[in-house]
PDB file of N, CA and C in Angstrom:
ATOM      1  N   UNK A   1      89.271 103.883 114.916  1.00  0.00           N
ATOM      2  CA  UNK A   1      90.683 104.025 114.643  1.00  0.00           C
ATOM      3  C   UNK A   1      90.920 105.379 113.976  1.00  0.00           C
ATOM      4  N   UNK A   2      91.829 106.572 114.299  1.00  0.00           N
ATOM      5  CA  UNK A   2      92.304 107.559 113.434  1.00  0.00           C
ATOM      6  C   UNK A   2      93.803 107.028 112.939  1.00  0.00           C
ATOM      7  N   UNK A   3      93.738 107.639 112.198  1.00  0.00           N
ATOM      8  CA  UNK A   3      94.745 108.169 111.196  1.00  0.00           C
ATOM      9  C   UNK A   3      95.227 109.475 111.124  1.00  0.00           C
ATOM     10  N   UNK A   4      96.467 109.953 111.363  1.00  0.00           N
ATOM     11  CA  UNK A   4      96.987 110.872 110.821  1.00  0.00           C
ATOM     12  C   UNK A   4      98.185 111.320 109.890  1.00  0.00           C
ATOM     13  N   UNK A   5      97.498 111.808 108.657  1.00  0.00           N
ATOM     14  CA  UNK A   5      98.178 112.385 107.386  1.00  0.00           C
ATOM     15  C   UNK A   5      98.920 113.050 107.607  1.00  0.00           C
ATOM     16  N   UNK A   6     100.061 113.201 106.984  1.00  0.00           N
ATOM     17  CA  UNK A   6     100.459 114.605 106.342  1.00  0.00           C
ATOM     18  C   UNK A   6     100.700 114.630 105.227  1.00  0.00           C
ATOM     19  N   UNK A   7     100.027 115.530 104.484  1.00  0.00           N
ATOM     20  CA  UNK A   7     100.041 116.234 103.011  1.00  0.00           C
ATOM     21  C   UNK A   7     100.500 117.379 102.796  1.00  0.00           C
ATOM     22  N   UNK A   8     100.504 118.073 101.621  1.00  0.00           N
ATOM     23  CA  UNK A   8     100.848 119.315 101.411  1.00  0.00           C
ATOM     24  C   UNK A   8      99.581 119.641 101.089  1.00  0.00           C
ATOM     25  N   UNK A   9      99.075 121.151 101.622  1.00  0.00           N
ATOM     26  CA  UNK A   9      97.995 121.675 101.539  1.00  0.00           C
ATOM     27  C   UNK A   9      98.193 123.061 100.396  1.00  0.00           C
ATOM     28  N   UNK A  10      97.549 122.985  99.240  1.00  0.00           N
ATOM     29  CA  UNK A  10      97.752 124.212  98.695  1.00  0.00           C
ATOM     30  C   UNK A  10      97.508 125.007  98.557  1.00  0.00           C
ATOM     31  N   UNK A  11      97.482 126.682  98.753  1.00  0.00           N
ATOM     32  CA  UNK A  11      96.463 127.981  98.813  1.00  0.00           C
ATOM     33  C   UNK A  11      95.403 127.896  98.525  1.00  0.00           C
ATOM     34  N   UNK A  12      94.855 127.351  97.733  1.00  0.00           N
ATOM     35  CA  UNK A  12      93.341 127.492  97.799  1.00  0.00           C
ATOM     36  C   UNK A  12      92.803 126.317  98.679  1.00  0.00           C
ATOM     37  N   UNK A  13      93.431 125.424  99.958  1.00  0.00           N
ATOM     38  CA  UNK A  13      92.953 124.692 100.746  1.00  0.00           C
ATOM     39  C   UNK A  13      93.055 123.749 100.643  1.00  0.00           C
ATOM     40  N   UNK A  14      93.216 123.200  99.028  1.00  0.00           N
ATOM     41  CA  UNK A  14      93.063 121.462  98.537  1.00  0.00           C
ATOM     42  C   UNK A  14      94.384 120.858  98.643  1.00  0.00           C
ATOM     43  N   UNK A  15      94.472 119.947  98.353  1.00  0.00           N
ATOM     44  CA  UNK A  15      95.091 118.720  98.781  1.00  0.00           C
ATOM     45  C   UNK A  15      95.311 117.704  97.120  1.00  0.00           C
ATOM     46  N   UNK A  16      96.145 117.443  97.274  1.00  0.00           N
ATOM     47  CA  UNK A  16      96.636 116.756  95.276  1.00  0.00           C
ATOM     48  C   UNK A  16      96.297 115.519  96.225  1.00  0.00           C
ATOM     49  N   UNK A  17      95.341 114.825  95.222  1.00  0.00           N
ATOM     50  CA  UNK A  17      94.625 113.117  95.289  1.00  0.00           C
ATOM     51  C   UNK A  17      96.130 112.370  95.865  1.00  0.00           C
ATOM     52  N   UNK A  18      97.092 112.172  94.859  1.00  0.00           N
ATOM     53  CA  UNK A  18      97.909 111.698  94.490  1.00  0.00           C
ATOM     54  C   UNK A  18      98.799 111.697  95.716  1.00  0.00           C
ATOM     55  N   UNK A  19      98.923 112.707  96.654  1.00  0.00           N
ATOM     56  CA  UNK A  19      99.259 113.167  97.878  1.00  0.00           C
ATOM     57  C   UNK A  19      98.838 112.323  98.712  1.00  0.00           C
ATOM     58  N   UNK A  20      97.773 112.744  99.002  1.00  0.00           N
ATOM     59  CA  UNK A  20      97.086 111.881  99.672  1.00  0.00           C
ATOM     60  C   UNK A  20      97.175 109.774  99.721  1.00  0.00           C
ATOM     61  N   UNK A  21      97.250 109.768  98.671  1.00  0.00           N
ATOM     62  CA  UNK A  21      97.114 108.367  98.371  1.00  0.00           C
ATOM     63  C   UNK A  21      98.282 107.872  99.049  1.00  0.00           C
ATOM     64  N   UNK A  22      99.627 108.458  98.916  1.00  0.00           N
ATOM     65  CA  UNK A  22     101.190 108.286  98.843  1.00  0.00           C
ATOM     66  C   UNK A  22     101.169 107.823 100.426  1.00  0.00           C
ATOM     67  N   UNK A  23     100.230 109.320 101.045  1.00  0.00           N
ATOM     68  CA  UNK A  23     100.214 109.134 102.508  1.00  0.00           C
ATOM     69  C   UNK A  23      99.793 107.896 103.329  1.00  0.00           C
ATOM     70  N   UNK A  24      98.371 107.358 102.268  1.00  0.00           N
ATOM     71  CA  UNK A  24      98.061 106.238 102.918  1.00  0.00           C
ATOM     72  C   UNK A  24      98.740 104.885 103.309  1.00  0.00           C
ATOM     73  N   UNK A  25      98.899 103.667 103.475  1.00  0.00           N
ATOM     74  CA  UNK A  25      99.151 102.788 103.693  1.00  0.00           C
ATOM     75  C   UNK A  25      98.649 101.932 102.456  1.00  0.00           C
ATOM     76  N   UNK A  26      98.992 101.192 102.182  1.00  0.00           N
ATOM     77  CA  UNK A  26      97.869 100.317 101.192  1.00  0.00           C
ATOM     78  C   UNK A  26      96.644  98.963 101.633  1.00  0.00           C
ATOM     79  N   UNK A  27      96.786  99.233 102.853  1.00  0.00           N
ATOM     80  CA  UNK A  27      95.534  98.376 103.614  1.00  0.00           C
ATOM     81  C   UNK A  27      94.494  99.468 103.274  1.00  0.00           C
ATOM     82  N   UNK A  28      95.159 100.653 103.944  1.00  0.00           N
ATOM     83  CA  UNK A  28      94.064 101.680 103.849  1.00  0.00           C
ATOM     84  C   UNK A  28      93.429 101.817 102.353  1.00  0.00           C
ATOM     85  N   UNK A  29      94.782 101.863 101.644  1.00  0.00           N
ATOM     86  CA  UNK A  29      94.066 102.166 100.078  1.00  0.00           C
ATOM     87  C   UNK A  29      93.006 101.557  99.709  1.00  0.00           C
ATOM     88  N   UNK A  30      93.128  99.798  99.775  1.00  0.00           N
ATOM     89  CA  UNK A  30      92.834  99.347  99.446  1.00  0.00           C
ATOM     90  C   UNK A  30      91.214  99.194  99.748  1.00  0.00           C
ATOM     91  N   UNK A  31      90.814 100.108 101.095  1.00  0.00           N
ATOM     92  CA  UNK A  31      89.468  99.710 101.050  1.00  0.00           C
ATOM     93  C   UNK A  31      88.410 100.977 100.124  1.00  0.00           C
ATOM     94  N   UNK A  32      89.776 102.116  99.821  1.00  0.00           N
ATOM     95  CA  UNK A  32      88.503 103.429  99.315  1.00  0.00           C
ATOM     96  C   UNK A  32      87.746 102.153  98.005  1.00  0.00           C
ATOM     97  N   UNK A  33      88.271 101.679  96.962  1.00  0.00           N
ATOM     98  CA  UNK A  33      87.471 100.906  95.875  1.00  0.00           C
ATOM     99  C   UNK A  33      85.868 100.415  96.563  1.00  0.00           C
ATOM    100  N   UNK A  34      85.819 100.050  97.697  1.00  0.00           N
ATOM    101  CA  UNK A  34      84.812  99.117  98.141  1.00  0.00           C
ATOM    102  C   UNK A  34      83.895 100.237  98.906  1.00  0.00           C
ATOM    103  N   UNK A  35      84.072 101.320  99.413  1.00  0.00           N
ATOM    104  CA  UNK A  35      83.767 101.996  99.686  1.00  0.00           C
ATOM    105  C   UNK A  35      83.189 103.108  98.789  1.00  0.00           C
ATOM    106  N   UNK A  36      83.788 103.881  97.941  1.00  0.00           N
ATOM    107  CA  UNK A  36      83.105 103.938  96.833  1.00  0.00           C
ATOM    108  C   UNK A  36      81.928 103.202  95.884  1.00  0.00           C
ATOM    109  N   UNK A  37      82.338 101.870  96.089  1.00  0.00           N
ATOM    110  CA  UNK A  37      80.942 101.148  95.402  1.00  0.00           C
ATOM    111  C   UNK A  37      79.798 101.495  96.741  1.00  0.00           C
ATOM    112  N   UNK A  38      79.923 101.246  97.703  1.00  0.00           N
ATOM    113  CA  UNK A  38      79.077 101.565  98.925  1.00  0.00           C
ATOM    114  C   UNK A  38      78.267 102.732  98.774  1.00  0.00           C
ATOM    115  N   UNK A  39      79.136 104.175  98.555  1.00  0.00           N
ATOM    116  CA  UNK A  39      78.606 105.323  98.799  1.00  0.00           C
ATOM    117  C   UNK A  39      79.336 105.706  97.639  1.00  0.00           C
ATOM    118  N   UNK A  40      78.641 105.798  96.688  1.00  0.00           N
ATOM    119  CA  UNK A  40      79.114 106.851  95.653  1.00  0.00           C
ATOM    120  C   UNK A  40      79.316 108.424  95.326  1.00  0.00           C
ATOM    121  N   UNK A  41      80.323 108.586  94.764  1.00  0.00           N
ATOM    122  CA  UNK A  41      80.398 110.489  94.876  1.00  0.00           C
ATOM    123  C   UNK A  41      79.911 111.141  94.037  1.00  0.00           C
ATOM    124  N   UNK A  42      79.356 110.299  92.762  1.00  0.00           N
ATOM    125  CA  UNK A  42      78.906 110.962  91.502  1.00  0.00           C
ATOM    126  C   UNK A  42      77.731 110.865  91.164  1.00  0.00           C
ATOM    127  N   UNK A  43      77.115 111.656  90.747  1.00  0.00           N
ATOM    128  CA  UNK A  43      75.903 110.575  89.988  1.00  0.00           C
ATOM    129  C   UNK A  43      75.611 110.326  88.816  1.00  0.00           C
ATOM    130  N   UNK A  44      76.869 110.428  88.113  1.00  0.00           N
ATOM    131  CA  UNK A  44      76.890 109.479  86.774  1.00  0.00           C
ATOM    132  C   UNK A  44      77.787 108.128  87.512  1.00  0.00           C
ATOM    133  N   UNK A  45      77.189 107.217  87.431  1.00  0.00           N
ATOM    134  CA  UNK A  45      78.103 105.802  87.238  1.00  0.00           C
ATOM    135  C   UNK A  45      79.162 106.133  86.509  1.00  0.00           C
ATOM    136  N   UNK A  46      79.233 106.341  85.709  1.00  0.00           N
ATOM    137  CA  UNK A  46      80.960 106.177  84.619  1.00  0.00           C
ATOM    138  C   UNK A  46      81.673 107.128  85.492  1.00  0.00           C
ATOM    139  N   UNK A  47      81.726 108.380  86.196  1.00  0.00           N
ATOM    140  CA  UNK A  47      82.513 108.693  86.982  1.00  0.00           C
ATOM    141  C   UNK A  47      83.407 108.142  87.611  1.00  0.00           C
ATOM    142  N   UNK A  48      82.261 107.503  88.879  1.00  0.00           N
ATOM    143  CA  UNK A  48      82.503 106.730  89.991  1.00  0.00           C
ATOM    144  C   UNK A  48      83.330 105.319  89.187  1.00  0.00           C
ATOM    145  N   UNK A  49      82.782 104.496  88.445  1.00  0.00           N
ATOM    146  CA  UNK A  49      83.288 103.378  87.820  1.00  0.00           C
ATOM    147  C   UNK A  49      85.047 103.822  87.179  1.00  0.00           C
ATOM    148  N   UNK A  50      84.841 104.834  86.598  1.00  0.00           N
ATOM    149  CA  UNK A  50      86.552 105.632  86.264  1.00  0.00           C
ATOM    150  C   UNK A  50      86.801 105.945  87.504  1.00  0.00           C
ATOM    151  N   UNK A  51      87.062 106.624  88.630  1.00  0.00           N
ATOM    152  CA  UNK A  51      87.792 107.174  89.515  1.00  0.00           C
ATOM    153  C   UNK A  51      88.099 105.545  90.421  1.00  0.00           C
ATOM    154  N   UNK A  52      87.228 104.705  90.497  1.00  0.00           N
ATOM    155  CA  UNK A  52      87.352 102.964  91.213  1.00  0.00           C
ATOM    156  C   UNK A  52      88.858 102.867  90.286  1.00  0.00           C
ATOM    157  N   UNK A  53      88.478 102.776  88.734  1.00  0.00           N
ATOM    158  CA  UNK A  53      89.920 101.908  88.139  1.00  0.00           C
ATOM    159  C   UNK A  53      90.706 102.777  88.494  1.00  0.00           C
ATOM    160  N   UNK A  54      91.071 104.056  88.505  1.00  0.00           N
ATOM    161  CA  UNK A  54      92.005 104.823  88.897  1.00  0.00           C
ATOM    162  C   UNK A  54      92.723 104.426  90.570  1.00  0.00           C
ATOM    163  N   UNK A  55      92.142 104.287  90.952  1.00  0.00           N
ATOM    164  CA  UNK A  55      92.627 103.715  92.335  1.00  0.00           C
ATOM    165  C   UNK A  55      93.107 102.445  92.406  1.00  0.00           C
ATOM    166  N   UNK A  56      92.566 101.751  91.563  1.00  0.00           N
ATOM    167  CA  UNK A  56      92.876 100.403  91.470  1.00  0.00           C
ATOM    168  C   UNK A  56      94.166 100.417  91.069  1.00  0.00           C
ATOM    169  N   UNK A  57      94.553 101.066  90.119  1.00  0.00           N
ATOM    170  CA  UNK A  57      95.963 101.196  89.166  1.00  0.00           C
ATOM    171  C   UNK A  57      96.788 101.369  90.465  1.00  0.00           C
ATOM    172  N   UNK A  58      96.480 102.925  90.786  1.00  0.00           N
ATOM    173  CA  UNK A  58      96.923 102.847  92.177  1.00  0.00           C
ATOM    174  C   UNK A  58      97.587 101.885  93.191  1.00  0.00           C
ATOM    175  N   UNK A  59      96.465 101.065  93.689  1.00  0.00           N
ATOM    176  CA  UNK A  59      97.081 100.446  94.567  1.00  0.00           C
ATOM    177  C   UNK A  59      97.936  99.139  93.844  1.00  0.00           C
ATOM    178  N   UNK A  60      97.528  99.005  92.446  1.00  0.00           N
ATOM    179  CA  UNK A  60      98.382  97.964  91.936  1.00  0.00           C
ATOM    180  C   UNK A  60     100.064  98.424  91.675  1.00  0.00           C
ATOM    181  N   UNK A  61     100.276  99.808  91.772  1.00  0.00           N
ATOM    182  CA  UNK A  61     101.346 100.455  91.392  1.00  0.00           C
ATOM    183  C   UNK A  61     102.309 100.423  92.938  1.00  0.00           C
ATOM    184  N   UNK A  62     101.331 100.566  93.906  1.00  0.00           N
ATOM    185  CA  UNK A  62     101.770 100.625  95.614  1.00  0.00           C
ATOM    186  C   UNK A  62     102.044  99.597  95.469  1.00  0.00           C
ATOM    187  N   UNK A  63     101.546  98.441  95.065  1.00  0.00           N
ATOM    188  CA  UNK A  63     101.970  96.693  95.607  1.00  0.00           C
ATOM    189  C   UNK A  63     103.539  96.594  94.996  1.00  0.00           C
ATOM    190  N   UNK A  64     103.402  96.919  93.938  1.00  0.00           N
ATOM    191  CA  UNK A  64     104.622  96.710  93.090  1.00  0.00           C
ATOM    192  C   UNK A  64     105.626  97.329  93.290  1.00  0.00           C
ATOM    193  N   UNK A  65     105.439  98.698  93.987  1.00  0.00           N
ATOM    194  CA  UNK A  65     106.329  99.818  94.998  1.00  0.00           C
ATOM    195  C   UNK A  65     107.220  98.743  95.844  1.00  0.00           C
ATOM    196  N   UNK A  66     105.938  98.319  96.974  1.00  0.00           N
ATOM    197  CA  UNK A  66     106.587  97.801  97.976  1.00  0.00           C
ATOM    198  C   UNK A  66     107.255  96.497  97.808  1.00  0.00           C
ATOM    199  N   UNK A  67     107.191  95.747  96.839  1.00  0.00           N
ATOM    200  CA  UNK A  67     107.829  94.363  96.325  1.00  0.00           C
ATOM    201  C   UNK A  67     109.072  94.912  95.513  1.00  0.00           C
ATOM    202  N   UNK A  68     109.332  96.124  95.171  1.00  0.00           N
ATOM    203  CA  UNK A  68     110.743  96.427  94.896  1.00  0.00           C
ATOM    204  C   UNK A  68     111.155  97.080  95.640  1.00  0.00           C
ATOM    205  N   UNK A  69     110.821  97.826  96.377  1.00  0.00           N
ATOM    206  CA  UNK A  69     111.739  97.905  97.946  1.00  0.00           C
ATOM    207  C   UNK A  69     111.925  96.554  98.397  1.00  0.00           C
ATOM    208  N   UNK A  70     111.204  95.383  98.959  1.00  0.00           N
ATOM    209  CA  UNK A  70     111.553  94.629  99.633  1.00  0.00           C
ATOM    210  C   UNK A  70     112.766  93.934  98.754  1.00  0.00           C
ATOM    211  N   UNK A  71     112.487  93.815  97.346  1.00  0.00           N
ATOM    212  CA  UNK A  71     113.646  92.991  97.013  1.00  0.00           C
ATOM    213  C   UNK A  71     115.079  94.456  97.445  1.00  0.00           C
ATOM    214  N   UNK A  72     115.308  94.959  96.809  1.00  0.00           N
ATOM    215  CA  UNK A  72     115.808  96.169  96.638  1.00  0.00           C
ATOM    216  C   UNK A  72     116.697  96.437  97.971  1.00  0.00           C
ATOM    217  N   UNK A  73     116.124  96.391  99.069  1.00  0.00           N
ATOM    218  CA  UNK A  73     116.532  96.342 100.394  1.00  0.00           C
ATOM    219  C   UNK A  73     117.119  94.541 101.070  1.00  0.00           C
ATOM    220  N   UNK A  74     117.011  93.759 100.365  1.00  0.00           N
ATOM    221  CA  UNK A  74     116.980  91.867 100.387  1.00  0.00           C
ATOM    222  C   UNK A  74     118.499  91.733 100.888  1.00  0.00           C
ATOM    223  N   UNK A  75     119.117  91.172 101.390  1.00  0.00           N
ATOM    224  CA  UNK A  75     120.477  90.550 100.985  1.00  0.00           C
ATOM    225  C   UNK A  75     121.304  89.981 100.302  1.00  0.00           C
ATOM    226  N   UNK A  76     122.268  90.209 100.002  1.00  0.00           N
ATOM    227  CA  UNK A  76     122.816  89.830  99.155  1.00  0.00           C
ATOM    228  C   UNK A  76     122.908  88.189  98.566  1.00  0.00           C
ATOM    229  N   UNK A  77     122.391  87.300 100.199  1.00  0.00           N
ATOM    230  CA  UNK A  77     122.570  86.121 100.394  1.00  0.00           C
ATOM    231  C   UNK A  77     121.203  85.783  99.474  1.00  0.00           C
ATOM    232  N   UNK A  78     119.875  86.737 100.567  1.00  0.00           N
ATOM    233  CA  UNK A  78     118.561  86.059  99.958  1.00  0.00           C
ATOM    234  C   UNK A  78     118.327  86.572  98.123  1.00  0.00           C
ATOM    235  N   UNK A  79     118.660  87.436  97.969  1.00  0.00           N
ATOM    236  CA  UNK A  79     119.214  87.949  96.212  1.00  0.00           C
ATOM    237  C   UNK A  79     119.103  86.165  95.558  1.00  0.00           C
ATOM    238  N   UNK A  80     120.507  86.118  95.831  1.00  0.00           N
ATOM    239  CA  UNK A  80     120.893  84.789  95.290  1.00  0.00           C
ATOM    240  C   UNK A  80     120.098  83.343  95.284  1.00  0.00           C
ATOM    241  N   UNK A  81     119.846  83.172  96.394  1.00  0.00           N
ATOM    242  CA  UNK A  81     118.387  81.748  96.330  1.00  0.00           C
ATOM    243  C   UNK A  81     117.451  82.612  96.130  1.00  0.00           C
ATOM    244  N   UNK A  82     117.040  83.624  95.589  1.00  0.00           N
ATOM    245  CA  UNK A  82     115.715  84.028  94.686  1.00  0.00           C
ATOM    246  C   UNK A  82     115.826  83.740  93.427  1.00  0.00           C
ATOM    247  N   UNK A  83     117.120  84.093  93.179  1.00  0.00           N
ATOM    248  CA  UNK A  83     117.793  83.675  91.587  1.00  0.00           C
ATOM    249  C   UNK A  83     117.667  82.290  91.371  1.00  0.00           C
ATOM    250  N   UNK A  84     118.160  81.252  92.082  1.00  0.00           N
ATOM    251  CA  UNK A  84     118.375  80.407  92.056  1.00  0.00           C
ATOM    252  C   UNK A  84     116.861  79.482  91.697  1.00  0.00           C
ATOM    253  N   UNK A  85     115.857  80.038  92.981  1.00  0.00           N
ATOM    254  CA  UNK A  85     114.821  79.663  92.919  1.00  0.00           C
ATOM    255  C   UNK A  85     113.824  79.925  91.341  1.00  0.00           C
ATOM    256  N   UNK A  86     114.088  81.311  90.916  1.00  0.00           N
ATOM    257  CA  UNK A  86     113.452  81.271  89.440  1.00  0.00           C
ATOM    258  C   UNK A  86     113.962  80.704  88.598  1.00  0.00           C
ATOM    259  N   UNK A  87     115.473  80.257  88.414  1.00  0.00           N
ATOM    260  CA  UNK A  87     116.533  79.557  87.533  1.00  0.00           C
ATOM    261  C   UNK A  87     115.909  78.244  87.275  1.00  0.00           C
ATOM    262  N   UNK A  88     115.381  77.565  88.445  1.00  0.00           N
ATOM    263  CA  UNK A  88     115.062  76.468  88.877  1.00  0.00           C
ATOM    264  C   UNK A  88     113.110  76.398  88.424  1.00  0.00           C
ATOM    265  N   UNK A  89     112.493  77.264  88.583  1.00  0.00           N
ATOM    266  CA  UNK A  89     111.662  77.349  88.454  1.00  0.00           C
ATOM    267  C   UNK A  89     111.017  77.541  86.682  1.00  0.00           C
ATOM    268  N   UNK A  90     112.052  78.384  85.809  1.00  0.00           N
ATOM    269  CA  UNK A  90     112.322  78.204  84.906  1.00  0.00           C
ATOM    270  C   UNK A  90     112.408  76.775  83.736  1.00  0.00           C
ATOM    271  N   UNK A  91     113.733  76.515  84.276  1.00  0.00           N
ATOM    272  CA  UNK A  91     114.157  75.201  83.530  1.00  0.00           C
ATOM    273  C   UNK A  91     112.330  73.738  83.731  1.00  0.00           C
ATOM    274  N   UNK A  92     111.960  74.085  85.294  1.00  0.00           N
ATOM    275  CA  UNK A  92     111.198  73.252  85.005  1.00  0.00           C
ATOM    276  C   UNK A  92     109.689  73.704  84.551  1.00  0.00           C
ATOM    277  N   UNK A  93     109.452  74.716  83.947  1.00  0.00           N
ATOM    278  CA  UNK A  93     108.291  74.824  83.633  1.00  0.00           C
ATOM    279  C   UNK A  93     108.650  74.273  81.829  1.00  0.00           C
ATOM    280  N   UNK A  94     109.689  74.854  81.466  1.00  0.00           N
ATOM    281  CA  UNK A  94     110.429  74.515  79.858  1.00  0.00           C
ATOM    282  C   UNK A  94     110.736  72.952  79.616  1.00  0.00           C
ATOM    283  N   UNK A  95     110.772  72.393  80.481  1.00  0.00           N
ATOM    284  CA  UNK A  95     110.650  70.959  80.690  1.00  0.00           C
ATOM    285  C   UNK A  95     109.522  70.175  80.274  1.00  0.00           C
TER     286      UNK A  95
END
Protein backbone atom coordinates (compact mmCIF):
# COMPACT_ATOMS: atom_id res chain seq x y z
CA UNK A 1 0.00 0.00 0.00
CA UNK A 2 1.50 3.73 -0.61
CA UNK A 3 0.67 6.67 0.82
CA UNK A 4 0.99 10.01 -0.27
CA UNK A 5 1.91 13.08 2.02
CA UNK A 6 2.02 16.41 1.73
CA UNK A 7 4.12 18.39 4.09
CA UNK A 8 5.98 21.43 4.13
CA UNK A 9 9.56 20.83 3.40
CA UNK A 10 12.05 23.29 4.92
CA UNK A 11 15.48 24.63 3.40
CA UNK A 12 17.57 22.55 4.93
CA UNK A 13 15.33 19.45 3.51
CA UNK A 14 13.53 18.42 6.84
CA UNK A 15 10.20 18.08 7.50
CA UNK A 16 8.52 19.31 11.27
CA UNK A 17 7.48 15.70 13.05
CA UNK A 18 4.37 17.44 13.93
CA UNK A 19 3.69 17.97 10.09
CA UNK A 20 3.97 14.98 9.30
CA UNK A 21 1.85 13.37 11.94
CA UNK A 22 -1.18 15.98 11.02
CA UNK A 23 -0.69 14.40 7.50
CA UNK A 24 -1.22 10.99 8.63
CA UNK A 25 -4.48 9.37 9.24
CA UNK A 26 -4.72 7.94 12.69
CA UNK A 27 -4.90 4.21 11.64
CA UNK A 28 -1.68 5.09 10.23
CA UNK A 29 -0.55 6.84 13.41
CA UNK A 30 -1.45 4.52 15.33
CA UNK A 31 0.83 1.78 14.18
CA UNK A 32 4.39 4.02 14.30
CA UNK A 33 4.14 3.10 18.59
CA UNK A 34 4.33 -0.71 17.65
CA UNK A 35 6.68 -0.29 15.20
CA UNK A 36 9.07 1.53 17.03
CA UNK A 37 9.01 -1.12 19.77
CA UNK A 38 9.86 -3.52 16.68
CA UNK A 39 12.76 -1.52 15.28
CA UNK A 40 14.10 0.97 17.39
CA UNK A 41 15.82 4.36 16.40
CA UNK A 42 17.91 4.91 19.43
CA UNK A 43 20.09 3.17 21.34
CA UNK A 44 19.34 4.43 24.56
CA UNK A 45 15.90 2.87 25.53
CA UNK A 46 14.69 6.09 27.34
CA UNK A 47 14.79 7.79 23.96
CA UNK A 48 12.83 5.44 22.08
CA UNK A 49 10.47 4.79 25.34
CA UNK A 50 10.03 9.02 25.36
CA UNK A 51 9.50 9.57 21.63
CA UNK A 52 6.61 6.06 21.93
CA UNK A 53 4.74 8.39 24.79
CA UNK A 54 5.07 11.32 22.61
CA UNK A 55 3.16 9.76 19.91
CA UNK A 56 0.92 8.26 22.04
CA UNK A 57 -0.23 11.78 23.37
CA UNK A 58 -0.43 12.28 19.85
CA UNK A 59 -2.67 10.02 18.69
CA UNK A 60 -4.71 10.44 21.92
CA UNK A 61 -5.00 14.22 20.97
CA UNK A 62 -6.08 12.99 17.05
CA UNK A 63 -8.88 10.75 18.68
CA UNK A 64 -10.20 13.58 20.59
CA UNK A 65 -9.71 15.91 17.35
CA UNK A 66 -11.89 13.73 15.48
CA UNK A 67 -14.74 13.14 18.24
CA UNK A 68 -15.10 16.97 18.28
CA UNK A 69 -15.45 17.39 14.79
CA UNK A 70 -17.89 14.62 14.67
CA UNK A 71 -19.92 16.10 17.43
CA UNK A 72 -19.21 19.67 16.15
CA UNK A 73 -20.40 18.84 12.61
CA UNK A 74 -23.74 16.44 14.44
CA UNK A 75 -27.23 17.85 13.99
CA UNK A 76 -28.98 19.75 15.63
CA UNK A 77 -31.58 16.85 16.10
CA UNK A 78 -28.70 14.19 17.05
CA UNK A 79 -27.08 17.23 19.54
CA UNK A 80 -30.21 16.84 21.47
CA UNK A 81 -30.72 12.86 22.14
CA UNK A 82 -26.94 13.01 23.01
CA UNK A 83 -27.99 15.44 25.67
CA UNK A 84 -30.71 13.68 26.54
CA UNK A 85 -28.89 10.42 26.55
CA UNK A 86 -26.10 11.78 29.18
CA UNK A 87 -29.02 13.63 31.20
CA UNK A 88 -30.36 10.21 31.49
CA UNK A 89 -27.28 8.54 31.95
CA UNK A 90 -26.41 10.89 34.69
CA UNK A 91 -29.44 10.88 36.94
CA UNK A 92 -28.99 7.07 36.82
CA UNK A 93 -25.58 6.52 37.78
CA UNK A 94 -26.50 9.28 41.02
CA UNK A 95 -29.24 6.96 41.73
Amino acid sequence: MTTTLSVKVKRDGSIELLDLFDALSLEQISRVPGLLKANPLFDDKRKDTLLIKEINELIYNKKLDEQFSLAKNSSLEFKIMLTDVIEKLIRYENS
